[in-house]
Protein backbone atom coordinates (compact mmCIF):
# COMPACT_ATOMS: atom_id res chain seq x y z
CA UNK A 1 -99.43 109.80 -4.57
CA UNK A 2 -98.42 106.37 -4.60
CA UNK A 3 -96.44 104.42 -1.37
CA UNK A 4 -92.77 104.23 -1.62
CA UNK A 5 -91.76 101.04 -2.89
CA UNK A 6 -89.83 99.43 0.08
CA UNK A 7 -86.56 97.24 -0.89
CA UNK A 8 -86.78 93.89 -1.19
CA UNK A 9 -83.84 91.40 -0.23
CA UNK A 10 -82.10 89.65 -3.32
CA UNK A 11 -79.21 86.85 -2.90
CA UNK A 12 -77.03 88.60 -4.72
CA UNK A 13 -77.21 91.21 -8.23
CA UNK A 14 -77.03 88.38 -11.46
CA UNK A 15 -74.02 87.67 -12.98
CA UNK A 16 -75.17 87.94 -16.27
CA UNK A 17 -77.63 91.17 -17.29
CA UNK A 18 -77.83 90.49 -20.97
CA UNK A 19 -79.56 87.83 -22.91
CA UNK A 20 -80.59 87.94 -26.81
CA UNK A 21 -81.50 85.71 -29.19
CA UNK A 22 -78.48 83.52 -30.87
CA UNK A 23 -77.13 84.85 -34.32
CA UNK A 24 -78.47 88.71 -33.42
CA UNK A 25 -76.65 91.55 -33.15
CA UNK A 26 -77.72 93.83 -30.12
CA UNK A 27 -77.45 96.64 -31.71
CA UNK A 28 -80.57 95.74 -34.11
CA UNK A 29 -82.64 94.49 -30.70
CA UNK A 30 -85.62 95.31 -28.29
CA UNK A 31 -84.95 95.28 -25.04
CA UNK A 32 -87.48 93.92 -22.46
CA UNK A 33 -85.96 95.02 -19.09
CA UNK A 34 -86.24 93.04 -16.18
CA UNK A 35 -85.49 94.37 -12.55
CA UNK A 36 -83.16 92.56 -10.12
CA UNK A 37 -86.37 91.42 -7.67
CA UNK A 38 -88.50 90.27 -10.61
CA UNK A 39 -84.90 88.13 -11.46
CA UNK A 40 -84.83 87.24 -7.87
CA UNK A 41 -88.25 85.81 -7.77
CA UNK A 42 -87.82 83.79 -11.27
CA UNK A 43 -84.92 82.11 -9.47
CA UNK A 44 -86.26 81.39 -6.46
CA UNK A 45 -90.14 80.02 -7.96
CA UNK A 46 -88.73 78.62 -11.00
CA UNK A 47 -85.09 77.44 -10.49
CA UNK A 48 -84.89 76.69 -6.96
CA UNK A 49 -88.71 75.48 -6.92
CA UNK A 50 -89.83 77.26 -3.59
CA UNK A 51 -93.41 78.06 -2.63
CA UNK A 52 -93.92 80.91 -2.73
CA UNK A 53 -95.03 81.90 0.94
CA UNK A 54 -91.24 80.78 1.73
CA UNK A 55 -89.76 82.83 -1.58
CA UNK A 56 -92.16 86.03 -0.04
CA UNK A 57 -89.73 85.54 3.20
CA UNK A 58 -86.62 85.65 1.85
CA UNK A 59 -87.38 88.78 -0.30
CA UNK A 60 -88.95 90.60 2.94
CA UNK A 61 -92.45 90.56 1.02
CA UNK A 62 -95.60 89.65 1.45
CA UNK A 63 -96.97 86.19 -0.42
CA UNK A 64 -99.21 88.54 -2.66
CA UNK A 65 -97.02 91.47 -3.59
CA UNK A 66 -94.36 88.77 -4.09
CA UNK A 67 -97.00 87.02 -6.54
CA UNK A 68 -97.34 89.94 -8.42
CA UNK A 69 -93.35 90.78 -8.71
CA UNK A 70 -93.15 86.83 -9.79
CA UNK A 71 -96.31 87.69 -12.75
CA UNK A 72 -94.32 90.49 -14.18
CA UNK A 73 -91.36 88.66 -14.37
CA UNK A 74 -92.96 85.56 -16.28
CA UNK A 75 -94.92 88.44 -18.14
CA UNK A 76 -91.78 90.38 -19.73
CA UNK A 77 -89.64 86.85 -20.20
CA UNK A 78 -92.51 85.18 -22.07
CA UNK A 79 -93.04 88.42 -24.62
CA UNK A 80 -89.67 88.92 -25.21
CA UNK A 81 -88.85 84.48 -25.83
CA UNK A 82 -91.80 85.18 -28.12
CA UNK A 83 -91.16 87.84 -30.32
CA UNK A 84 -87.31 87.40 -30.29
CA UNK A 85 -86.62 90.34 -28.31
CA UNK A 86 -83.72 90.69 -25.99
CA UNK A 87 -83.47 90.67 -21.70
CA UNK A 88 -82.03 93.37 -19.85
CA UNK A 89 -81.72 92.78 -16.27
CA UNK A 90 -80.93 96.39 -14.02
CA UNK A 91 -82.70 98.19 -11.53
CA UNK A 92 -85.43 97.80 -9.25
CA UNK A 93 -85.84 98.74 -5.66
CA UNK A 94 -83.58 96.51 -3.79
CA UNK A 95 -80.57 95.20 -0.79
CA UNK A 96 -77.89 92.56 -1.36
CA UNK A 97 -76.05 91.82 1.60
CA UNK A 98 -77.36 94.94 3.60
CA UNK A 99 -76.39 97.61 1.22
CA UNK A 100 -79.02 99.20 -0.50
CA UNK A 101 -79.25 100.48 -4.18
């Protein structure tokens, strides 16, 4: 039986948790679906630029499992850029602000 996932810290749930290609309906899409701490370590590496040792930190992590979380994310985003499928960002194992979800 596997460990519990423990929850990782996240700045805040994203304000947007759909993206699809231009000119598609949704309807005739394929979701790839993101979770909120794979979002939350895109931002942080990639938008905000931070090592990751100091990203790890902030999400309450380790440096490797936060590595991992980070190779998923890239993982799912560059498959679904790729073959034109949608982004779904929801769930995950996660606290925002002290509240748990």
């Amino acid at each position: 039986m596997p460990r519990p996932l423990r929850c990782r810290r996240v700045l805040g749930e994203p304000s947007f948790s759909i993206f699809k290609p231009a000119g598609v309906p949704a309807r005739g899409l394929t979701f790839s679906t993101l979770t909120v701490e794979e979002f939350e370590a895109l931002r942080l590496a990639d938008a905000e630029q931070m090592p990751q040792e100091k990203a790890a930190s902030r999400m309450g992590v380790s440096q490797p499992t936060f590595s991992r979380i980070l190779s998923s994310a890239r993982n799912k985003v560059a498959i679904a850029i790729s073959k034109g499928m949608g982004i779904l960002i929801e769930g995950g194992t996660y606290k925002v602000s002290g509240r748990e979800r």
